[in-house]
N, C-alpha and C. Protein backbone atom coordinates (compact mmCIF):
# COMPACT_ATOMS: atom_id res chain seq x y z
N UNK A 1 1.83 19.13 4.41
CA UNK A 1 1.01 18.35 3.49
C UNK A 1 1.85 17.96 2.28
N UNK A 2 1.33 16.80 1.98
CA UNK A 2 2.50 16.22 0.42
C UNK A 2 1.53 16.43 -0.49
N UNK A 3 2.12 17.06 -1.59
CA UNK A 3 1.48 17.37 -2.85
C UNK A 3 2.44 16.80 -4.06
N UNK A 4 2.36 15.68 -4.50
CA UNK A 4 2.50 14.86 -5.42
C UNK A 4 3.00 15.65 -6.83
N UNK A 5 3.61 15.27 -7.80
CA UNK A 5 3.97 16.39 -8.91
C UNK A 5 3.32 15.14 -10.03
N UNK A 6 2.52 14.48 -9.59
CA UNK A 6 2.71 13.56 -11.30
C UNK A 6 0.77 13.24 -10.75
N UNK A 7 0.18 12.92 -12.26
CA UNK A 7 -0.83 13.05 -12.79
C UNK A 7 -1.64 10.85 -13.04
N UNK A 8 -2.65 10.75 -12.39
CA UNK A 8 -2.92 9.48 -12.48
C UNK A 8 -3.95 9.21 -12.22
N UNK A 9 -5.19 8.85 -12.95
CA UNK A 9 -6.36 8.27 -13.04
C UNK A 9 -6.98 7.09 -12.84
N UNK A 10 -7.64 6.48 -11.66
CA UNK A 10 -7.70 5.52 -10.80
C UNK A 10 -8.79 4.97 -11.50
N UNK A 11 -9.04 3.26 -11.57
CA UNK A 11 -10.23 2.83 -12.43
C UNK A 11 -10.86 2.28 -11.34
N UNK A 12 -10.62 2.77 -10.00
CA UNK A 12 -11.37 2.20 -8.71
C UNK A 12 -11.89 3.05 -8.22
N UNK A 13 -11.73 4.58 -8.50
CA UNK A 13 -12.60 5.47 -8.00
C UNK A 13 -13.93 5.72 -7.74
N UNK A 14 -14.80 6.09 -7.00
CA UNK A 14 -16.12 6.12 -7.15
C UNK A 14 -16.67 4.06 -6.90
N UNK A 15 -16.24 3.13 -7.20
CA UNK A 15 -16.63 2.10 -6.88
C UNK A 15 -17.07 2.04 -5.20
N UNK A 16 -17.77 1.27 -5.11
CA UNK A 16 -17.87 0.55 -3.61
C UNK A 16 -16.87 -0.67 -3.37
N UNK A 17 -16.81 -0.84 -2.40
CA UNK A 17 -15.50 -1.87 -1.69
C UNK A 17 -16.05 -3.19 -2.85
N UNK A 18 -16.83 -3.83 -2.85
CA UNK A 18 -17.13 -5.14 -3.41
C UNK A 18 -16.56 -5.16 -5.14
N UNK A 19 -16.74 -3.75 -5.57
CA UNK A 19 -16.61 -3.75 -6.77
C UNK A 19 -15.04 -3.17 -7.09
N UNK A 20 -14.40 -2.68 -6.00
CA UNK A 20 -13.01 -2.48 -6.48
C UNK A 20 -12.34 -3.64 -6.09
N UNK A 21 -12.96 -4.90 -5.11
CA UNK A 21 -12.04 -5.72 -5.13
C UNK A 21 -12.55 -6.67 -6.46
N UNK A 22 -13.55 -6.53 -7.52
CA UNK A 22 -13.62 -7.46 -8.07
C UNK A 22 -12.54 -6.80 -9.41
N UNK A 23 -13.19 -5.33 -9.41
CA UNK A 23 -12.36 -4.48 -11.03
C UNK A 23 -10.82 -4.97 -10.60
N UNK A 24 -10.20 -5.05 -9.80
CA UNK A 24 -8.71 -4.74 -9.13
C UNK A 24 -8.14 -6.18 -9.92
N UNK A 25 -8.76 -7.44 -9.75
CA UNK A 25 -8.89 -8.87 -10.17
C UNK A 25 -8.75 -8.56 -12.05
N UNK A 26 -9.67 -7.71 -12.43
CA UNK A 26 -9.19 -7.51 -13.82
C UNK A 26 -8.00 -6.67 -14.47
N UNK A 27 -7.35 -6.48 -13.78
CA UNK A 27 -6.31 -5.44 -14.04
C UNK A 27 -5.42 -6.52 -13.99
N UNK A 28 -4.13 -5.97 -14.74
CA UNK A 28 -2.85 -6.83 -15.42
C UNK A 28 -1.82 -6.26 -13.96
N UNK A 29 -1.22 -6.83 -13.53
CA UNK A 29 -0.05 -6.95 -12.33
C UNK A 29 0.14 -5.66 -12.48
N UNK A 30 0.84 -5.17 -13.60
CA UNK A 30 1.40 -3.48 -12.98
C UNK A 30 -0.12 -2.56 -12.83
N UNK A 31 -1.34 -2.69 -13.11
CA UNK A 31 -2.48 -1.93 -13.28
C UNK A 31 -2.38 -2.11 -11.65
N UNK A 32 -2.58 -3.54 -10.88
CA UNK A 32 -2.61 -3.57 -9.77
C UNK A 32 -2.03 -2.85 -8.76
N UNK A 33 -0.41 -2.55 -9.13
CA UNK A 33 0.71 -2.12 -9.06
C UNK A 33 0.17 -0.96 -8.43
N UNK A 34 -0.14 -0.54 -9.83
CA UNK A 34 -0.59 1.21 -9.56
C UNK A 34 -1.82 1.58 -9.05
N UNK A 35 -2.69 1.06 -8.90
CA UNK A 35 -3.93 1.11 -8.05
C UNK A 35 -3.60 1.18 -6.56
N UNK A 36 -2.71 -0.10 -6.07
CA UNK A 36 -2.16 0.43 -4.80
C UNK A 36 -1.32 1.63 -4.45
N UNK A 37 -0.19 1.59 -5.24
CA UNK A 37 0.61 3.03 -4.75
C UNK A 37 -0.44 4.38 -5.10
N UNK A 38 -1.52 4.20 -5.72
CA UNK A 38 -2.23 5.16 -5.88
C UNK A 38 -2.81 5.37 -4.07
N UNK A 39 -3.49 4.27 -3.96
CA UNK A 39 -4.59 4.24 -2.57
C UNK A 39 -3.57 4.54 -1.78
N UNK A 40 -2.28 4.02 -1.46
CA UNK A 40 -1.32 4.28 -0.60
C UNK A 40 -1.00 5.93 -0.61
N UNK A 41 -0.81 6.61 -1.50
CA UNK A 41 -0.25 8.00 -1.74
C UNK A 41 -1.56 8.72 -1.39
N UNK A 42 -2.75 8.51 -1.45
CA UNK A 42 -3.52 9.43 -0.94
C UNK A 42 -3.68 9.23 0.43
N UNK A 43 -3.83 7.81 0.54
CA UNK A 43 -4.09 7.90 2.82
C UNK A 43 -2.71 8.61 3.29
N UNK A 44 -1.62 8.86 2.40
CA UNK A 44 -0.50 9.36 3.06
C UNK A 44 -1.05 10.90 3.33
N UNK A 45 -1.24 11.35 2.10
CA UNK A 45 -1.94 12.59 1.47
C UNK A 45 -3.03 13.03 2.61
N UNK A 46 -4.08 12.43 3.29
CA UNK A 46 -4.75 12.99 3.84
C UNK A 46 -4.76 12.60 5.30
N UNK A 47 -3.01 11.86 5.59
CA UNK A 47 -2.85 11.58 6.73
C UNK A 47 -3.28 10.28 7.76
N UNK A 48 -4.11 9.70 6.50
CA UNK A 48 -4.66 8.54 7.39
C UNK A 48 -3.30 7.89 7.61
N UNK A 49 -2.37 6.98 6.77
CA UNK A 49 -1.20 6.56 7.20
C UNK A 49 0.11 7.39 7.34
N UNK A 50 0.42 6.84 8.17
CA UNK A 50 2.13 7.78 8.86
C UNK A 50 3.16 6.58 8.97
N UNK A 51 3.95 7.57 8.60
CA UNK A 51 5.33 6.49 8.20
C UNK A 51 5.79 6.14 9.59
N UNK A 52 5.87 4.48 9.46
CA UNK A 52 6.61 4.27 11.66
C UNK A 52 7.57 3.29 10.66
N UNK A 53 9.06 2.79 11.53
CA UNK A 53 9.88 1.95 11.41
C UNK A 53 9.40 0.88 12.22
N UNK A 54 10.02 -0.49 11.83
CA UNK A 54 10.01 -1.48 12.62
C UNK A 54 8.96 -2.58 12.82
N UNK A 55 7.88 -1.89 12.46
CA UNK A 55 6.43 -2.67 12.82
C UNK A 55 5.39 -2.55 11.17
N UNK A 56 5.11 -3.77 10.78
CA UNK A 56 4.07 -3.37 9.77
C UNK A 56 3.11 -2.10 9.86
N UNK A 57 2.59 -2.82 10.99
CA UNK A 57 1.48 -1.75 11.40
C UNK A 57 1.26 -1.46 12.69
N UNK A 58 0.49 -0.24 12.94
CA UNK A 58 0.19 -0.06 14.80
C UNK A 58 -0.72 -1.26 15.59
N UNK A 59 -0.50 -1.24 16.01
CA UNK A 59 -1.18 -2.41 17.30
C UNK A 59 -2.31 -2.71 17.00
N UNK A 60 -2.97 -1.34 16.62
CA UNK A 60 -4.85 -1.37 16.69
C UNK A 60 -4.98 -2.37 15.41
N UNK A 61 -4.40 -1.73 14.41
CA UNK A 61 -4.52 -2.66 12.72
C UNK A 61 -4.01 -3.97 13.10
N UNK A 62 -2.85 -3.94 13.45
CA UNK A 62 -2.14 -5.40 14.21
C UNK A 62 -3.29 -6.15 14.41
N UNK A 63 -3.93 -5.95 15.46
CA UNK A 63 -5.23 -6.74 16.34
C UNK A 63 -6.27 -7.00 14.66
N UNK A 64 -6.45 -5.92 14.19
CA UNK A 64 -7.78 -6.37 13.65
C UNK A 64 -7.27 -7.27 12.36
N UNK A 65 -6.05 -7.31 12.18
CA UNK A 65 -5.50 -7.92 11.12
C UNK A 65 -5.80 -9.48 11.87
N UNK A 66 -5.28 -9.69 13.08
CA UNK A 66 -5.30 -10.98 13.62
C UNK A 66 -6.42 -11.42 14.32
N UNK A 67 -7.40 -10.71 14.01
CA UNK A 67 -8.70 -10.96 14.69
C UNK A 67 -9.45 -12.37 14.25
N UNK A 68 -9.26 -13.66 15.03
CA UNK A 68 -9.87 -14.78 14.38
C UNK A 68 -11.28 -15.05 13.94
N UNK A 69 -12.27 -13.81 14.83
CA UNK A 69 -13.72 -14.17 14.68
C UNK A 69 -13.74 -13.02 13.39
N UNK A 70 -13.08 -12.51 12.50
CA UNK A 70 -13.42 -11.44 12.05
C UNK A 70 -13.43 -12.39 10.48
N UNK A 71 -14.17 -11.94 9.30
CA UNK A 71 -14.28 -12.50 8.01
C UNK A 71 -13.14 -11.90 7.16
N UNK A 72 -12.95 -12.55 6.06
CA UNK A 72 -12.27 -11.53 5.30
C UNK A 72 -12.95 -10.07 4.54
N UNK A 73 -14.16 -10.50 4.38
CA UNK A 73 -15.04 -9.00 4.44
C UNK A 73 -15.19 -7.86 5.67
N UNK A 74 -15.10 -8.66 6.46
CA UNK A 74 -15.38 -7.56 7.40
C UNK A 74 -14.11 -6.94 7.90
N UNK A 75 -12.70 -7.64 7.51
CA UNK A 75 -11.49 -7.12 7.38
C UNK A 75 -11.35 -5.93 6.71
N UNK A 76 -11.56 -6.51 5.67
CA UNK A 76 -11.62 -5.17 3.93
C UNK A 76 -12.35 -3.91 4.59
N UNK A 77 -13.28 -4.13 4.84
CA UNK A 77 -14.37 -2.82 5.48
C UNK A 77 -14.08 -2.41 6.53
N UNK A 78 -13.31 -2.82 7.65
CA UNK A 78 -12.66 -2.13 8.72
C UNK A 78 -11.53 -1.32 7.85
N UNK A 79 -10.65 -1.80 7.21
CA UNK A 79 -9.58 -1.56 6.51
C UNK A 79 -10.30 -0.52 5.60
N UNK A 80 -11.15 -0.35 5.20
CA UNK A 80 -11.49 1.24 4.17
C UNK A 80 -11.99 2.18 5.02
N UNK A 81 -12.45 1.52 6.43
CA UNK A 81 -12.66 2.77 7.04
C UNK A 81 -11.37 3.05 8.01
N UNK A 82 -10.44 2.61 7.91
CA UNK A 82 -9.50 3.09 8.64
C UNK A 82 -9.24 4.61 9.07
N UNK A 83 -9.35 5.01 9.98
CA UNK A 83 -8.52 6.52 9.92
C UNK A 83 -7.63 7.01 10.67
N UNK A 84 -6.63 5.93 10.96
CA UNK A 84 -5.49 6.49 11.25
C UNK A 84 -4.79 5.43 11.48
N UNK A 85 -2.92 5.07 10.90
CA UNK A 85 -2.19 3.43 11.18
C UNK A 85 -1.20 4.00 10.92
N UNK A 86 0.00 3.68 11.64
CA UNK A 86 1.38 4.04 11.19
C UNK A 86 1.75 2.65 10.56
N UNK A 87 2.66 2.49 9.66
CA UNK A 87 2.98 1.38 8.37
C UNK A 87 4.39 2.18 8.26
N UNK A 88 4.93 0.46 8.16
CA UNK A 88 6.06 0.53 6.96
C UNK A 88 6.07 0.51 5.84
N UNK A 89 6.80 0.55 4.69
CA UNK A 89 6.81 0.76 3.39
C UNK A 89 6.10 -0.71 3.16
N UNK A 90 6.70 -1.80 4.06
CA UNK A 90 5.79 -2.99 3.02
C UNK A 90 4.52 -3.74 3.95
N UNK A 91 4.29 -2.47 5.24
CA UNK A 91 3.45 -1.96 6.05
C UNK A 91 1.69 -1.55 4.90
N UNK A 92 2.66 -0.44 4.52
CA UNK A 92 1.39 0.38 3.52
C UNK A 92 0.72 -0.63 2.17
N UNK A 93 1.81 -1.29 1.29
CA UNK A 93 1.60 -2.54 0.70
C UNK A 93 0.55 -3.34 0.76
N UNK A 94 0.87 -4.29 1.98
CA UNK A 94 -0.15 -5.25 2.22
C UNK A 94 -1.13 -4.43 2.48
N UNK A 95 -1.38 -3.31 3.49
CA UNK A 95 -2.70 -2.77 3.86
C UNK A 95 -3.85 -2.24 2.77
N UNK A 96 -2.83 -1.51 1.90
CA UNK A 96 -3.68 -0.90 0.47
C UNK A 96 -4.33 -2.39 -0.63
N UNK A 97 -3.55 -3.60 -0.09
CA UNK A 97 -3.56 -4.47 -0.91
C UNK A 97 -5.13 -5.30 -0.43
N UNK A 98 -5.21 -5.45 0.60
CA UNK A 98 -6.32 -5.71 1.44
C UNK A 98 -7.65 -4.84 1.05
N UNK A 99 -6.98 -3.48 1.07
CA UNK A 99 -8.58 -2.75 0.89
C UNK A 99 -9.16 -2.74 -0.18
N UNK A 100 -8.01 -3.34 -1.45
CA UNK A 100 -8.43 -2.98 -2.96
C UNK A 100 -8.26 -4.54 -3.40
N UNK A 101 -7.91 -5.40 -2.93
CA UNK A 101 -7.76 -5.97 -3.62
C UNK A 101 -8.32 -7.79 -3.12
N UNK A 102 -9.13 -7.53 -1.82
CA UNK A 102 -9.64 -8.41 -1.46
C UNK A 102 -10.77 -9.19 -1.94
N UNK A 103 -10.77 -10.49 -2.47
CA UNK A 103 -11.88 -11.11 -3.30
C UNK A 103 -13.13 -11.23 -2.35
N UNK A 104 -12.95 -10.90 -0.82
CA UNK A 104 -14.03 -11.38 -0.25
C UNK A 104 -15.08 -12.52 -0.73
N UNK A 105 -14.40 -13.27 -1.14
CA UNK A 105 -14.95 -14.47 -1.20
C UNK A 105 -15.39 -15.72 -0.08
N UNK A 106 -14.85 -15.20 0.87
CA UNK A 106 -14.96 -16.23 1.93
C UNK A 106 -15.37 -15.88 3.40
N UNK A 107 -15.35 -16.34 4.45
CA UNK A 107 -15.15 -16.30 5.91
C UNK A 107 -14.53 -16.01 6.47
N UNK A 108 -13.72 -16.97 5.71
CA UNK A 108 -12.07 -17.04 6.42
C UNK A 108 -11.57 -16.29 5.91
N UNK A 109 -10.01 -16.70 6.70
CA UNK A 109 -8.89 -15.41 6.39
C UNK A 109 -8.03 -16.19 5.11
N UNK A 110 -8.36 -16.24 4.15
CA UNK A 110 -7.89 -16.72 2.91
C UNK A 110 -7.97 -15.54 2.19
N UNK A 111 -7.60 -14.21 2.27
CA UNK A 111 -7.03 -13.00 1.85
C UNK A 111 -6.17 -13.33 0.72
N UNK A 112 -7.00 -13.62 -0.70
CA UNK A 112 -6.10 -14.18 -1.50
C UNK A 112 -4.42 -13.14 -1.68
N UNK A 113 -3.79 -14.52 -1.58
CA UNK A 113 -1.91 -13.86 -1.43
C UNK A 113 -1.38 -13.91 -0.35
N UNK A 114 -2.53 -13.23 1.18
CA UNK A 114 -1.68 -12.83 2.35
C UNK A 114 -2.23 -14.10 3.02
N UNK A 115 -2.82 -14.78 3.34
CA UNK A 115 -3.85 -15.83 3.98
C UNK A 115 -2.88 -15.22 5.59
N UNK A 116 -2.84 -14.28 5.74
CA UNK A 116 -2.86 -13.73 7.40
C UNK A 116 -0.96 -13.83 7.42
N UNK A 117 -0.26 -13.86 6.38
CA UNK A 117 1.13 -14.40 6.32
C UNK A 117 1.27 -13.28 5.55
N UNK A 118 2.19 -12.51 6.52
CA UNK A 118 3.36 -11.12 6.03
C UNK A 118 4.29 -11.45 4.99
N UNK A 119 4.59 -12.50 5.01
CA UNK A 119 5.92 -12.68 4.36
C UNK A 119 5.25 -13.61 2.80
N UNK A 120 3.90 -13.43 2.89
CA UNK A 120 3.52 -14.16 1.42
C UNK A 120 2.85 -12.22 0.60
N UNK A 121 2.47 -11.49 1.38
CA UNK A 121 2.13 -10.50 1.26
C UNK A 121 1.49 -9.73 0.04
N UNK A 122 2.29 -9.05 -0.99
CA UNK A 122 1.72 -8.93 -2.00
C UNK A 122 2.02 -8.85 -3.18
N UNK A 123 1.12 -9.44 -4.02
CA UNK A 123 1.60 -10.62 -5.00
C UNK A 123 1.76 -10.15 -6.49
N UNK A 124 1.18 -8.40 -6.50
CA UNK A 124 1.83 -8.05 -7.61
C UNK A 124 3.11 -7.59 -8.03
N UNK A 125 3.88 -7.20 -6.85
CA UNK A 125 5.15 -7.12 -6.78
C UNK A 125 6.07 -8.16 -6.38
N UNK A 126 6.94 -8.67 -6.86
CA UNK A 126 7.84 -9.51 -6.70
C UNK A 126 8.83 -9.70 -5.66
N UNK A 127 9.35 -10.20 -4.92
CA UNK A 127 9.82 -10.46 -4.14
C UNK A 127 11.22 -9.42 -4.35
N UNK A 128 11.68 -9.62 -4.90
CA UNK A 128 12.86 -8.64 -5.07
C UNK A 128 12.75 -6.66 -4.79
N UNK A 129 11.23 -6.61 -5.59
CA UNK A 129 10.50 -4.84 -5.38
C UNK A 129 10.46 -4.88 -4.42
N UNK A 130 9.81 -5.92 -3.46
CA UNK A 130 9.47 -5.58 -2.15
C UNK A 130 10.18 -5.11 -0.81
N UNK A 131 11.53 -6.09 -1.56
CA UNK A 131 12.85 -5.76 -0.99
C UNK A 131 13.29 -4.47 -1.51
N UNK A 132 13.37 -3.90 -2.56
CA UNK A 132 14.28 -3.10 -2.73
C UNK A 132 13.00 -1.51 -2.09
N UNK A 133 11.71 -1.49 -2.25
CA UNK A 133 11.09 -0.58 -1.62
C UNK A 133 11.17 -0.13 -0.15
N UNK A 134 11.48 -2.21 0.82
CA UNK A 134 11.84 -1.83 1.84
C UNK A 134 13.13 -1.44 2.14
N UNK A 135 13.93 -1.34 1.27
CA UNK A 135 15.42 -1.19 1.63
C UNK A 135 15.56 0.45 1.55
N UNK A 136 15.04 1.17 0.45
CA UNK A 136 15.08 2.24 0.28
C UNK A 136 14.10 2.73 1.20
N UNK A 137 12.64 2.68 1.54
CA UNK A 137 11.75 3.04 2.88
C UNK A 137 12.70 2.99 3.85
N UNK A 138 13.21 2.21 4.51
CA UNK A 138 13.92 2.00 6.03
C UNK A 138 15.19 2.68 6.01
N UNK A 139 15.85 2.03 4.77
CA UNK A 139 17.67 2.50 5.09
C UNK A 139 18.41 3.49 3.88
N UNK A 140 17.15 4.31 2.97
CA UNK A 140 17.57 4.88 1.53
C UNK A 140 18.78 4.42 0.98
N UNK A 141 18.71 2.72 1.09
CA UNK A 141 19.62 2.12 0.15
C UNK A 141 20.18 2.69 -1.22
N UNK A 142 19.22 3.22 -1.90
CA UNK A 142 19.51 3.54 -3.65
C UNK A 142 19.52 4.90 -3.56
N UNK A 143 19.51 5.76 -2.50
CA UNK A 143 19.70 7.30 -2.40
C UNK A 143 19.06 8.23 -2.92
N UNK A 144 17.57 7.81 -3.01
CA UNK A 144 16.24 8.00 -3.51
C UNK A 144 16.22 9.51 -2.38
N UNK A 145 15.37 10.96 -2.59
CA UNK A 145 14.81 11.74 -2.02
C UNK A 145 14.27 11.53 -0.46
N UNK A 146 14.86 12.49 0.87
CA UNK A 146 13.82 12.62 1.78
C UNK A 146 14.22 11.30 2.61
N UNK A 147 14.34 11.53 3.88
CA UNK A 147 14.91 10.60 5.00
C UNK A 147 13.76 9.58 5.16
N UNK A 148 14.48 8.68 5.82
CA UNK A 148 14.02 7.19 5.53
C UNK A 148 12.87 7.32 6.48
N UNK A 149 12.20 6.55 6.78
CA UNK A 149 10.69 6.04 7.08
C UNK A 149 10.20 7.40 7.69
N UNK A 150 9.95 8.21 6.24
CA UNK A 150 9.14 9.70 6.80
C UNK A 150 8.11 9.31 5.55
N UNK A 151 7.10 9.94 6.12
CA UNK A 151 5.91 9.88 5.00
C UNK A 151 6.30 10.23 3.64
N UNK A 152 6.99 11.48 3.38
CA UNK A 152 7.51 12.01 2.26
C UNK A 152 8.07 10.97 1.59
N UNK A 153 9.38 9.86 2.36
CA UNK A 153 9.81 8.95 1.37
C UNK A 153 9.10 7.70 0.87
N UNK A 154 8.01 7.72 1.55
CA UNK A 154 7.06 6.54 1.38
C UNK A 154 5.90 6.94 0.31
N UNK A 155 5.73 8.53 0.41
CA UNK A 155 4.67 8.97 -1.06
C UNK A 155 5.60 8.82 -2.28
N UNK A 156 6.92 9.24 -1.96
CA UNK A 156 7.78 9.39 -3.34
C UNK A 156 8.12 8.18 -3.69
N UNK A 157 8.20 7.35 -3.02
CA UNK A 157 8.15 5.64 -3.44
C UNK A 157 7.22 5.41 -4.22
N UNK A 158 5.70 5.42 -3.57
CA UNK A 158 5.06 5.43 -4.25
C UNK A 158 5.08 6.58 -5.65
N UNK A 159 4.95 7.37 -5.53
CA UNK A 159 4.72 8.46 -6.95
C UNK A 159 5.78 7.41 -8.25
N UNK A 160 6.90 6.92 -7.53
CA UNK A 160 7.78 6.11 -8.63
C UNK A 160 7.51 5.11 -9.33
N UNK A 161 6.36 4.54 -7.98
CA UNK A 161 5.82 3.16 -8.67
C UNK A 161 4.78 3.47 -9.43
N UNK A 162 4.28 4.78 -9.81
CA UNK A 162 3.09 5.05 -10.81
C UNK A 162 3.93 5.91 -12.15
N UNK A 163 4.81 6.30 -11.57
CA UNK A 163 5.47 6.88 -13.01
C UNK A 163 5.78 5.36 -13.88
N UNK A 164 6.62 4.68 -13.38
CA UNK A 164 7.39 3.51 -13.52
C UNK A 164 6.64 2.48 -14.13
N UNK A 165 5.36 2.04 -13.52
CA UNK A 165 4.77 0.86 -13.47
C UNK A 165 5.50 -0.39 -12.83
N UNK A 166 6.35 0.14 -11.82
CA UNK A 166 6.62 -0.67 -10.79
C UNK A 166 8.27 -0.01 -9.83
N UNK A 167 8.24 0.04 -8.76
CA UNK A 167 9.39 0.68 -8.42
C UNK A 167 10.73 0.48 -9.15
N UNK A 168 11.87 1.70 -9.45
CA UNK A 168 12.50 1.94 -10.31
C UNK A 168 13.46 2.38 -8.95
N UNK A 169 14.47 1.44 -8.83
CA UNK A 169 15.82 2.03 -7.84
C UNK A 169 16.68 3.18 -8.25
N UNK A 170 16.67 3.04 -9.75
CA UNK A 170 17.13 4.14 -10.41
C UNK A 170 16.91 5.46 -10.66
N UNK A 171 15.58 5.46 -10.16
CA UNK A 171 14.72 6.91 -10.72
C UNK A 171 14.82 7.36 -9.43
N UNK A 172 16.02 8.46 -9.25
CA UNK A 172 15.77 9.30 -7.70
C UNK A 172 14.98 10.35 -7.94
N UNK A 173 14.02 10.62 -8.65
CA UNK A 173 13.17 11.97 -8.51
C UNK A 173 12.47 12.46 -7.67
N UNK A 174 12.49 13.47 -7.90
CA UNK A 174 11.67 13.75 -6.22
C UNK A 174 10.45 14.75 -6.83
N UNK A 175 9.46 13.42 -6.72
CA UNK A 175 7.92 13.41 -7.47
C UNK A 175 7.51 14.45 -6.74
N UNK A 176 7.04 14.83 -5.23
CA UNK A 176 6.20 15.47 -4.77
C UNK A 176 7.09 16.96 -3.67
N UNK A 177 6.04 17.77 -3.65
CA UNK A 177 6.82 18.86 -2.75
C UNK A 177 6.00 18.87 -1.47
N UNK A 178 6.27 19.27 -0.38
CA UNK A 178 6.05 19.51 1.03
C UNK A 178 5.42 20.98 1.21
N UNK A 179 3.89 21.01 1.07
CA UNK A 179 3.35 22.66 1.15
C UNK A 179 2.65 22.83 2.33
């Protein structure tokens, strides 16, 4: 089990799905930031997601991600009840980004940011974080704690991006312990 060493108070807690994707909309880019690596570090935490290489996500999420008759609400709500997806580092990203941060505004798959497109993904982090999270997730480019696409290096990613207010290549700490 990963037990985290750092301290963080979620303003999405206790909400229902409709209302954390609307609070999520009022939060400033790094609030967003940290709302996801928050949601991300606990499904790690209680096992719903497991670190896989190579593939965003497992097949099953795959499918329901590409499901054409499906709404973007009824995406979000499959996606909070998830209980169980292996993810990559920018795997876990988009997925946490979906469950928290979907305007459900529509039918369609207009998932504001991802409109069903990996590579437009998520939009509070910059193109460059996204890279350098996946570089360190897959290949511990920056020589960050804990072998590459293991859950451990994907919570401590995250734990960095909540110390930080946005991933820090520099900060090799090693936020959480293994009990």
């Amino acid at each position: 089990m990963i037990n985290p060493q750092i301290k963080f108070k979620s303003l999405l807690d206790g909400l229902t799905i409709e209302e954390k994707n609307k609070k999520f909309y009022e939060l400033t880019e790094e609030g967003q930031r940290l709302e996801i690596a928050w949601d991300i570090l606990n499904l790690v935490k209680l096992g719903v997601i497991k670190a896989s290489f190579g593939e965003y996500w497992d097949k099953e999420t795959e499918e329901k991600y590409h499901k054409t008759n499906m709404s973007a609400k009824e995406l979000c709500i499959s996606l909070n009840k998830i209980k169980s997806c292996e993810v990559c580092g920018r795997g876990a990203l988009m997925l946490s980004r979906i469950r928290i941060g979907n305007k459900l505004s529509s039918s369609e798959f207009s998932i504001d940011g991802i409109n069903r497109n990996k590579e437009s993904c998520v939009e509070a982090f910059s193109v460059e974080k996204l890279y350098d999270i996946e570089d360190e997730y897959e290949n511990s480019y920056f020589g960050h704690p804990y072998e590459s696409n293991s859950n451990e290096k994907l919570a401590n990613i995250m734990c960095n991006i909540l110390v930080n207010g946005n991933f820090n290549k520099r900060d090799k700490k090693n936020y959480i312990t293994s009990i």
